[in-house]
Protein backbone atom coordinates (compact mmCIF):
# COMPACT_ATOMS: atom_id res chain seq x y z
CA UNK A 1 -80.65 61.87 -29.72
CA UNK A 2 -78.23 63.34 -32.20
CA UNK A 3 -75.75 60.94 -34.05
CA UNK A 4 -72.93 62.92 -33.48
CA UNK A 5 -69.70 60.87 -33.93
CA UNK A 6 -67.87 59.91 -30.57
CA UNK A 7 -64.38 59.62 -30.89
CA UNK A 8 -62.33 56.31 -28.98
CA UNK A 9 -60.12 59.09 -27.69
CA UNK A 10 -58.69 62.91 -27.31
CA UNK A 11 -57.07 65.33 -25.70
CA UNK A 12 -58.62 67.66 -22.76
CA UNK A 13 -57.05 70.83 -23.17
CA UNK A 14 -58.45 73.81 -21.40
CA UNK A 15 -57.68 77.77 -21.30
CA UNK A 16 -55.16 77.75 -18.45
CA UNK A 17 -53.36 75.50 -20.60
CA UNK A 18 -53.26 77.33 -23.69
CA UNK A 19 -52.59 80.35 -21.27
CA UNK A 20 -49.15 78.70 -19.94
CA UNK A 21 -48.20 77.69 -23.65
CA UNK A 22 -48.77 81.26 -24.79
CA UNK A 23 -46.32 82.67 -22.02
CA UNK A 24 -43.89 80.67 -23.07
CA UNK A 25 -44.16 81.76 -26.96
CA UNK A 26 -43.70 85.54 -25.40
CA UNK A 27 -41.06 84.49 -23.56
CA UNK A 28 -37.17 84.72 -24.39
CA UNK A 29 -36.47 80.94 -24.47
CA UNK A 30 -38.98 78.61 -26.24
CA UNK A 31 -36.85 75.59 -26.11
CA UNK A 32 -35.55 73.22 -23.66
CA UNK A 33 -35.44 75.63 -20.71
CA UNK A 34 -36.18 76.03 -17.09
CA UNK A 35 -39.99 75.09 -17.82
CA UNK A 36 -38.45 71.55 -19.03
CA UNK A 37 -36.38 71.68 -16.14
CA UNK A 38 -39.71 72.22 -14.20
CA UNK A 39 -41.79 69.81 -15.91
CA UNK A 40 -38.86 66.92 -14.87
CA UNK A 41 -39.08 68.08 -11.05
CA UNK A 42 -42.91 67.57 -10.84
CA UNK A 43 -43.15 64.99 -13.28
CA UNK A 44 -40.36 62.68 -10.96
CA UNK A 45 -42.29 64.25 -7.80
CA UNK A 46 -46.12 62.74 -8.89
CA UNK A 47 -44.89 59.47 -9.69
CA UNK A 48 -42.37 59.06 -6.99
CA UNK A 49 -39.12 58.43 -8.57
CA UNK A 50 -35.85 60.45 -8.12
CA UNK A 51 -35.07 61.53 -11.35
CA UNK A 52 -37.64 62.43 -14.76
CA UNK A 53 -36.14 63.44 -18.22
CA UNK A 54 -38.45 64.05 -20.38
CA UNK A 55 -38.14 63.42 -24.39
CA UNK A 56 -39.86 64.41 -28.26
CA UNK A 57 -41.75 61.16 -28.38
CA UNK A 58 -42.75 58.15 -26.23
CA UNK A 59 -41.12 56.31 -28.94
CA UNK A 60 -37.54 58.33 -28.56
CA UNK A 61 -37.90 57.41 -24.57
CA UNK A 62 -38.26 54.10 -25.04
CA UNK A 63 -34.90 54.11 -27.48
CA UNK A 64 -33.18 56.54 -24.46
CA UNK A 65 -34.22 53.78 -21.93
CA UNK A 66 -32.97 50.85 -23.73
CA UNK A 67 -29.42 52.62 -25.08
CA UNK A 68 -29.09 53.74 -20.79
CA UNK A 69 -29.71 49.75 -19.95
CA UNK A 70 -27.00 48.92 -22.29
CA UNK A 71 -28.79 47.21 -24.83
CA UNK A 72 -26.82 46.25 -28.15
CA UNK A 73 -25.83 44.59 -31.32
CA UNK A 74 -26.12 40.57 -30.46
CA UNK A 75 -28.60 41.54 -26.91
CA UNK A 76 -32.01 40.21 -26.73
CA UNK A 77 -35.04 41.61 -25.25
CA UNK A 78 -38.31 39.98 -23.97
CA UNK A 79 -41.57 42.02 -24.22
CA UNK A 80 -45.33 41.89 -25.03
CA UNK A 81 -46.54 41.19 -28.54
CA UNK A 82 -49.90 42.96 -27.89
CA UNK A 83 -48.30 46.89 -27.96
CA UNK A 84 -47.59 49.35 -30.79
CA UNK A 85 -44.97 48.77 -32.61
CA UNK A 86 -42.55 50.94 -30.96
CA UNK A 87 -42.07 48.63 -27.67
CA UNK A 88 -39.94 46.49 -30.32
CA UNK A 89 -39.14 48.74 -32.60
CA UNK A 90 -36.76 50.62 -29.97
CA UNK A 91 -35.24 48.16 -29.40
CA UNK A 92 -34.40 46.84 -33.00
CA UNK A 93 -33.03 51.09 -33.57
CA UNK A 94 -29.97 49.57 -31.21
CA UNK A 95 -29.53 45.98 -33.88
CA UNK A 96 -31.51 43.96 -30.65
CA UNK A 97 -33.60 41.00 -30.97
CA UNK A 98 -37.15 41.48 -29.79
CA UNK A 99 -38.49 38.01 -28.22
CA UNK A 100 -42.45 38.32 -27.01
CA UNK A 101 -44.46 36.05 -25.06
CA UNK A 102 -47.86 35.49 -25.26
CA UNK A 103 -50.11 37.78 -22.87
CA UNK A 104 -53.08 37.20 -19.53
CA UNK A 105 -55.85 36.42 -21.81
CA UNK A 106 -58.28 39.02 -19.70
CA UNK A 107 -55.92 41.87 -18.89
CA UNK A 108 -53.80 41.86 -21.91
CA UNK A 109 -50.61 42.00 -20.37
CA UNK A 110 -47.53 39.54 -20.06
CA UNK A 111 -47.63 36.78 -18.97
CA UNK A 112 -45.27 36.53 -16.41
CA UNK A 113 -45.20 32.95 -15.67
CA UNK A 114 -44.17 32.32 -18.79
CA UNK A 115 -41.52 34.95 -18.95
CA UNK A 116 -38.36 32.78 -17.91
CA UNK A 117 -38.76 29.95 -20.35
CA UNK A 118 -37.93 32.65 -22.64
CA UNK A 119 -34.49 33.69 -21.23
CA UNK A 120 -31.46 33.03 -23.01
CA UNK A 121 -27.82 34.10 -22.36
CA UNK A 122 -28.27 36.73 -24.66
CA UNK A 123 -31.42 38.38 -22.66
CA UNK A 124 -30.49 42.21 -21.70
CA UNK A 125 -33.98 43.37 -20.20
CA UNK A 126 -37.53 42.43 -19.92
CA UNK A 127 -39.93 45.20 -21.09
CA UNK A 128 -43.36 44.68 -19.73
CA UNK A 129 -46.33 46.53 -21.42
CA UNK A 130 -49.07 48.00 -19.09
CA UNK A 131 -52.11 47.19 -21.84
CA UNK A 132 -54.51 49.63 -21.31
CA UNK A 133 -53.34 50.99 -18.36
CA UNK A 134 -53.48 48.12 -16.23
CA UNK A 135 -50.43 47.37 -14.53
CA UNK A 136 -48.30 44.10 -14.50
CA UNK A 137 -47.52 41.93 -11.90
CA UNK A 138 -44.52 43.44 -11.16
CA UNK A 139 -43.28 42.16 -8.08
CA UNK A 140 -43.21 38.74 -9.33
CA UNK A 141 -41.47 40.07 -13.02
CA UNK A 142 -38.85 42.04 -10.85
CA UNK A 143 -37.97 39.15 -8.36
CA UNK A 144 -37.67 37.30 -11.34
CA UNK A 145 -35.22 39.93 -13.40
CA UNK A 146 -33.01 40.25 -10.63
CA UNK A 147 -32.22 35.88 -10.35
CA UNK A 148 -31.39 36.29 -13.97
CA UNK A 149 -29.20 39.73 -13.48
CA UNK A 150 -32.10 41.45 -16.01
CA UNK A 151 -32.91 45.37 -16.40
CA UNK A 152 -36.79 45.76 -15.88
CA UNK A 153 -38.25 48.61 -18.42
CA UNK A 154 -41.74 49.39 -17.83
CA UNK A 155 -43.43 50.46 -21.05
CA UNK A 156 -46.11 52.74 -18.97
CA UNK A 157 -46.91 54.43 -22.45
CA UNK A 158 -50.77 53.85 -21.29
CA UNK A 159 -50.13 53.85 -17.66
CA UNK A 160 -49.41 57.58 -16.48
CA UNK A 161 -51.88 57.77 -13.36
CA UNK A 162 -51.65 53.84 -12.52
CA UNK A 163 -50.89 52.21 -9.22
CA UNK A 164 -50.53 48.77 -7.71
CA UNK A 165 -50.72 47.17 -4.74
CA UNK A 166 -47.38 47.74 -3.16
CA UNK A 167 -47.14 44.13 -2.22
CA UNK A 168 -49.35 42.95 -4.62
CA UNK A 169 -52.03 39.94 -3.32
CA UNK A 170 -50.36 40.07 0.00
CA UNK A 171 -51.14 43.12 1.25
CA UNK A 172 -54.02 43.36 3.39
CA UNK A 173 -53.61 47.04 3.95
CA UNK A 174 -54.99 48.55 0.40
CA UNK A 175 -51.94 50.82 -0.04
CA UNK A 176 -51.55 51.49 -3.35
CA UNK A 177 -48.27 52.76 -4.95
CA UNK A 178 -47.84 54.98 -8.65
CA UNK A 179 -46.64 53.47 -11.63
CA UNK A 180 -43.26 54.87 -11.64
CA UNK A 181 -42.66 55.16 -8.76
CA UNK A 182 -39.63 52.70 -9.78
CA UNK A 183 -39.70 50.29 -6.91
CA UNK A 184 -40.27 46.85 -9.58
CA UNK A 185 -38.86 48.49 -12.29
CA UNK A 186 -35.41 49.96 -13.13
CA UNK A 187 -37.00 52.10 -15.53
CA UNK A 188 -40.73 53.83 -16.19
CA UNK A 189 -41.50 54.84 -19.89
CA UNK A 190 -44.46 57.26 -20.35
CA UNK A 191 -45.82 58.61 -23.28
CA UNK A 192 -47.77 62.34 -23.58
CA UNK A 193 -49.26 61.76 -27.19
CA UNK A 194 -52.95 63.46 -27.35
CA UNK A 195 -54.64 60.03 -26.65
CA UNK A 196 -52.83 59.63 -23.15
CA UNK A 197 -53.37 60.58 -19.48
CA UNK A 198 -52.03 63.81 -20.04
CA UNK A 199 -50.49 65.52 -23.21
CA UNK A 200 -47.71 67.87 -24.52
CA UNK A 201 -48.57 67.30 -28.12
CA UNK A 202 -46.13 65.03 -28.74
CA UNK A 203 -43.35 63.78 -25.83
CA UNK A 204 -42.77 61.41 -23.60
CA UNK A 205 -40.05 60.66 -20.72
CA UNK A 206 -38.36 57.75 -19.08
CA UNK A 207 -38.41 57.78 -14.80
CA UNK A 208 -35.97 56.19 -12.91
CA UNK A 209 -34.45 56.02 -9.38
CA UNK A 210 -30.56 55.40 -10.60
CA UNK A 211 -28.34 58.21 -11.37
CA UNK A 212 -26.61 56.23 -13.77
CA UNK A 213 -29.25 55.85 -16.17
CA UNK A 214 -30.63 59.18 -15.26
CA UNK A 215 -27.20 60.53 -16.72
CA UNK A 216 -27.34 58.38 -19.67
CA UNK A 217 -30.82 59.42 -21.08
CA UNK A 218 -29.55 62.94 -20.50
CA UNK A 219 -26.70 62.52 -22.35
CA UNK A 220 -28.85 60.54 -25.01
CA UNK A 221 -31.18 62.89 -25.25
CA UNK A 222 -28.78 65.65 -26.72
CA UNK A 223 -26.51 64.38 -29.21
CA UNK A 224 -24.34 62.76 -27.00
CA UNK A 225 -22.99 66.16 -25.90
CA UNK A 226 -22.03 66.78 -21.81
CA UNK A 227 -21.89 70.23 -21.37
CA UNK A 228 -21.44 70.12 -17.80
CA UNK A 229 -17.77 69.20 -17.92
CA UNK A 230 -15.01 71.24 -16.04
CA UNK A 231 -13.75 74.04 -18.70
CA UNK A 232 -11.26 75.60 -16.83
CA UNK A 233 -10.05 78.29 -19.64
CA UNK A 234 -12.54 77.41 -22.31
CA UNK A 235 -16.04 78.47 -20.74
CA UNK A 236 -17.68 77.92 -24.57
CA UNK A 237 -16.51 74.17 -24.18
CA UNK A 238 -18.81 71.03 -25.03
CA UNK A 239 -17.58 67.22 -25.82
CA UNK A 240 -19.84 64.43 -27.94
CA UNK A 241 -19.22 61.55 -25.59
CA UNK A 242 -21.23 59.16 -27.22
CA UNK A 243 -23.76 58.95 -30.34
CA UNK A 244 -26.75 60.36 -29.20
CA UNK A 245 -29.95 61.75 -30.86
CA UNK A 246 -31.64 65.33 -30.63
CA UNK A 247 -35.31 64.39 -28.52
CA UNK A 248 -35.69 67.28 -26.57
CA UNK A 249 -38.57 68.58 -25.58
CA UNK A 250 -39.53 72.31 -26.44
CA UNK A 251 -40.04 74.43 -23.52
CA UNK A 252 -44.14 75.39 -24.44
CA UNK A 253 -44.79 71.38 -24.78
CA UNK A 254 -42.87 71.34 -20.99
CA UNK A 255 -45.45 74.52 -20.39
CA UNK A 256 -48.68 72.63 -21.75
CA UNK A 257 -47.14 68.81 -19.77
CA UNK A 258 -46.61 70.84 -16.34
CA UNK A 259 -50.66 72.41 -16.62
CA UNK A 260 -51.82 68.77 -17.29
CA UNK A 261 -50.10 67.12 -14.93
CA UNK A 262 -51.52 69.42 -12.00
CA UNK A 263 -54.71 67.71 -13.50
CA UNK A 264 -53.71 64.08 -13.89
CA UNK A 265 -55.73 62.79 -10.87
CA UNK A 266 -58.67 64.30 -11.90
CA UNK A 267 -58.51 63.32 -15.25
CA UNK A 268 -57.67 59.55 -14.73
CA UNK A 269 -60.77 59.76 -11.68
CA UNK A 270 -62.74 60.55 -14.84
CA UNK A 271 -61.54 57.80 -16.70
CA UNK A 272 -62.32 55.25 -14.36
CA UNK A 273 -65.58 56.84 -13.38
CA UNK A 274 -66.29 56.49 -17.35
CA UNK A 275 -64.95 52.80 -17.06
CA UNK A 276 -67.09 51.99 -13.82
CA UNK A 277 -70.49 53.11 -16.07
CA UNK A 278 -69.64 51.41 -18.77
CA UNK A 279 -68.88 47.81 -17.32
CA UNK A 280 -71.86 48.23 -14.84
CA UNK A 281 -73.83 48.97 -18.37
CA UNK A 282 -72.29 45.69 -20.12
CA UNK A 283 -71.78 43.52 -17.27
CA UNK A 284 -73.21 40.13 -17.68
CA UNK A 285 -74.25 40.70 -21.89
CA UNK A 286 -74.20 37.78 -24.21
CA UNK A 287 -71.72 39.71 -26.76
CA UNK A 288 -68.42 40.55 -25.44
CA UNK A 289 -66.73 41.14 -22.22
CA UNK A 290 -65.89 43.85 -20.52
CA UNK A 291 -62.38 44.32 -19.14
CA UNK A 292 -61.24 43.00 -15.93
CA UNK A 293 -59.51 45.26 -12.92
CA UNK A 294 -57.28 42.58 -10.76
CA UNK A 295 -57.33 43.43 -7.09
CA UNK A 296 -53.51 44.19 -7.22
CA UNK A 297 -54.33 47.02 -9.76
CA UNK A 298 -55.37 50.49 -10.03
CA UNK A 299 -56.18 51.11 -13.98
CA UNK A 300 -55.23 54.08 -15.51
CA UNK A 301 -58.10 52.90 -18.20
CA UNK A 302 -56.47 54.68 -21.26
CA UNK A 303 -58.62 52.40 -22.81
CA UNK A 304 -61.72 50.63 -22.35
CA UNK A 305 -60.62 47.53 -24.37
CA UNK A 306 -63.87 44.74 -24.57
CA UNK A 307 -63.22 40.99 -25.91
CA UNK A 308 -66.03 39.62 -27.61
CA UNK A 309 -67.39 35.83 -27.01
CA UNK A 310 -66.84 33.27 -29.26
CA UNK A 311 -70.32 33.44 -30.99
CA UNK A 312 -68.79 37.09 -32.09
CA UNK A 313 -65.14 36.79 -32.46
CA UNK A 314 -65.78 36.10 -36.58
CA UNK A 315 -67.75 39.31 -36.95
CA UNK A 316 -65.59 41.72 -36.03
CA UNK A 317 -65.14 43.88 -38.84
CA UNK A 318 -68.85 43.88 -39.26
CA UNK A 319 -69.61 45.22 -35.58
CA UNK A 320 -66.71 47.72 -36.09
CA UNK A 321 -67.85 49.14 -39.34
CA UNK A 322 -71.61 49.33 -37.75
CA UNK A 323 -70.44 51.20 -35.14
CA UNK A 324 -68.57 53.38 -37.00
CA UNK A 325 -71.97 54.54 -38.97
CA UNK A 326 -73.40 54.61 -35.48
CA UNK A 327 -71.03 57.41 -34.82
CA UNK A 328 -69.22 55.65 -32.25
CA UNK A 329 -65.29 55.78 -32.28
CA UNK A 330 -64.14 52.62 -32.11
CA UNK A 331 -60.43 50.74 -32.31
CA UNK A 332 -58.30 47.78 -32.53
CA UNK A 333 -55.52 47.40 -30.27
CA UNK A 334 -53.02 45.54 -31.35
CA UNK A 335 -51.55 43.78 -34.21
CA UNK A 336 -49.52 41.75 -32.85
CA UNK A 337 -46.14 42.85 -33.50
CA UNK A 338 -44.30 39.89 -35.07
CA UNK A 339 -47.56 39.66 -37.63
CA UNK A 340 -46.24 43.17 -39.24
CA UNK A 341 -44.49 42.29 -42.49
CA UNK A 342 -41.55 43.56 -41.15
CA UNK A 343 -41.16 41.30 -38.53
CA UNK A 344 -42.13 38.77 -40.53
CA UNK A 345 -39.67 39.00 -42.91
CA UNK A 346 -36.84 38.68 -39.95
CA UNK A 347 -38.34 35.10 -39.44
CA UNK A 348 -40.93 35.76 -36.89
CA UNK A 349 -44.00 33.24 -37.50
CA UNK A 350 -47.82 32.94 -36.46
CA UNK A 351 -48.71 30.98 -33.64
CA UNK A 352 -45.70 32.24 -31.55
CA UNK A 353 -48.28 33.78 -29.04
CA UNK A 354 -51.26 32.07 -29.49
CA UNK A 355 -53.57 34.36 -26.87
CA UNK A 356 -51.88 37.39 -27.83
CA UNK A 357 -53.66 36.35 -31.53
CA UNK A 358 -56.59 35.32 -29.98
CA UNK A 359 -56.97 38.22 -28.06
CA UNK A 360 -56.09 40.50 -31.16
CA UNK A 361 -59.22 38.89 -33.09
CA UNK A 362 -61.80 39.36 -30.13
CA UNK A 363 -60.49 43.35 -29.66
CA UNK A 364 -62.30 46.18 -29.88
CA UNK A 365 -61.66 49.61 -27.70
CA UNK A 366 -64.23 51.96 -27.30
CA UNK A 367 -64.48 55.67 -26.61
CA UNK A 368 -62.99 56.58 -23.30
CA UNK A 369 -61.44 60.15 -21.97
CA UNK A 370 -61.86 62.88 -19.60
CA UNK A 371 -63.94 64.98 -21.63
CA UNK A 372 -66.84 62.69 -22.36
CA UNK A 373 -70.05 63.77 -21.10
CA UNK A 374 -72.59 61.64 -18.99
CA UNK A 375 -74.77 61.79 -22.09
CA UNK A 376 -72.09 60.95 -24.41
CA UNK A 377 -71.16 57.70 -22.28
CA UNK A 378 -74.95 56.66 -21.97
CA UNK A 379 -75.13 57.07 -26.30
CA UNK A 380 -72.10 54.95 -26.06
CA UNK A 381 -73.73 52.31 -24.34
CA UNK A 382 -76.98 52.42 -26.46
CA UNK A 383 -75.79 52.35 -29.80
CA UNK A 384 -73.45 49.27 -29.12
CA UNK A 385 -76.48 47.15 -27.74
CA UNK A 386 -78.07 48.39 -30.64
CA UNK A 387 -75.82 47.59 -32.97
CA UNK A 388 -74.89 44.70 -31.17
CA UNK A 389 -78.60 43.57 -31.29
CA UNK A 390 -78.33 43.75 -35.10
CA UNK A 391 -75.46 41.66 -35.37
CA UNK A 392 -77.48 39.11 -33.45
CA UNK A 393 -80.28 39.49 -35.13
């Protein structure tokens, strides 16, 4: 079998996509247009929330949904340390004080029974990160946000396709609702970077159910500018009403977003078909293990993120440079944030999540998207017992 290398993750894009992109390039408008418009509509309609807008980056949608929750200057924020940098990062753009709390040591997401030890008079919103996909316990974060008055931003950035029980462990009725959809969250973040459920290059948007936010990140999104005001005798008329930022989305990365969404379900069926190989493949091995699906969840598997055993843990780098030269894609996901030297040089220590930087050490995500082949997953699986085997050895 060939050695060809196997990336940890890609885009799909196919001919009708590149077809509705090239329209758009022949068209009159190329920018934010009526295919944004359209993208919002269907985007808000998949996921079942009232209102989509949609953004440059997953990064400038997480800064639109904080600045429309009202987070400022003296305002802290609680959120996963195990997430790229921009979950906090956002946050700090509006002078906010990022507090984390350690993470589920299987799943990789908050720990939400540890969540309100953390809140202090100065806490704004809790922003819980869907690791991999996998979403949080969310009815239990929500009930909790609302005692405390708290705005509940969902970091989705991996989670585009996702559901969860609608009740959580007490349903009994296997009705499953999308991430999104709003109902324990005030606000969804998603991201459209190549590596996610579906892309538009670069982009993102932020999903929410309340018009007042939904006006906000609009307003954000474009300078601050309303140009929907009454003009009576000045038609050309447009006001700056706040600082805002210019994260539009163009109207062919709306073009290429609205193509892949009408393919979302097949692509994350193809994902978890990918996921359900692999872990029936590595279920029960002495090296690592494979990660876990809770009965509340529905993954969206943007990645396939294994933890390796103690016996393993130290030889990390060695099994991820072997693979490498194996040809298989591998990566690390994530640093925890307070460990970058930014962060530490605002006073943030180690130790301060203690399974987030266990978890961190143990991590190692392997290739998973829609356009892997059978063959490519069953290579997957070979070389890392084979490498594996060597480590062992």
């Amino acid at each position: 079998m060939s050695l060809d290398y196997i990336t940890y993750g890609k885009q799909t894009i196919d001919e009708d996509d590149i077809a509705e992109v090239v329209k758009v390039l022949r068209s009159d408008f190329i920018t934010r247009g009526r295919k944004t418009e359209a993208f919002e509509e269907n985007l808000a309609a998949s996921v079942g929330a009232s209102y989509a807008v949609v953004f440059n980056s997953g990064t400038s949608a997480l800064h639109s949904a904080y600045f429309a929750a009202g987070l400022e200057r003296g305002d802290e924020f609680i959120t996963s340390p195990t997430t790229f940098a921009a979950t906090a990062n956002a946050g700090v753009y509006l002078s906010a004080k990022p507090v984390f709390t350690d993470i589920e040591y299987d799943t990789g997401n908050i720990d939400v029974s540890k969540v309100e030890a953390m809140i202090t008079g100065k806490t704004k919103l809790i922003v819980p990160v869907l690791f991999a996909g996998h979403p949080v316990q969310s009815l239990a974060l929500f009930e909790l946000a609302n005692r405390h008055n708290l705005i509940v931003v969902e970091d989705a950035c991996h989670a585009l396709g996702a559901k969860y029980r609608a009740a959580h462990l007490n349903s009994e009725t296997g009705h499953y609702t999308r991430v999104g959809s709003c109902q324990h969250a005030h606000m969804s973040v998603f991201s459209f970077h190549p590596v996610k459920a579906i892309t538009t290059g670069e982009g993102g948007a932020v999903v929410t159910n309340d018009k007042v936010f939904y006006d906000k990140l609009r307003l954000f999104r474009q300078h601050g500018i309303n140009k929907d005001m009454p003009k009576d005798n000045e038609p050309w008329l447009y006001q700056m009403q706040s600082v805002g930022y210019n994260y539009i989305m163009t109207d062919f990365q709306a073009a290429l977003g609205l193509s892949q969404l009408s393919k979302l379900d097949r692509f994350i069926e193809r994902r978890r078909q990918i996921a359900k190989t692999y872990t029936y493949a590595f279920s029960d091995n002495l090296y690592f293990y494979p990660p876990v699906e809770k009965d509340y969840a529905y993954s969206a598997y943007h990645l396939y993120s294994i933890r390796l055993k103690d016996k393993y843990k130290g030889k990390r780098a060695e099994l991820f440079n072997r693979l490498k030269k194996a040809g298989v894609g591998v990566a690390v996901h994530y640093v925890p944030v307070y460990q970058h030297p930014f962060y530490k040089a605002r006073g943030y220590e180690d130790n301060l999540c203690p399974v987030a930087e266990d978890f961190y050490q143990r991590e190692i995500s392997l290739p998973i998207y829609p356009a892997l082949s059978d063959e490519q997953v069953r290579s997957v699986i070979e070389r890392v017992y084979t490498v594996m085997a060597g480590i062992a050895a």
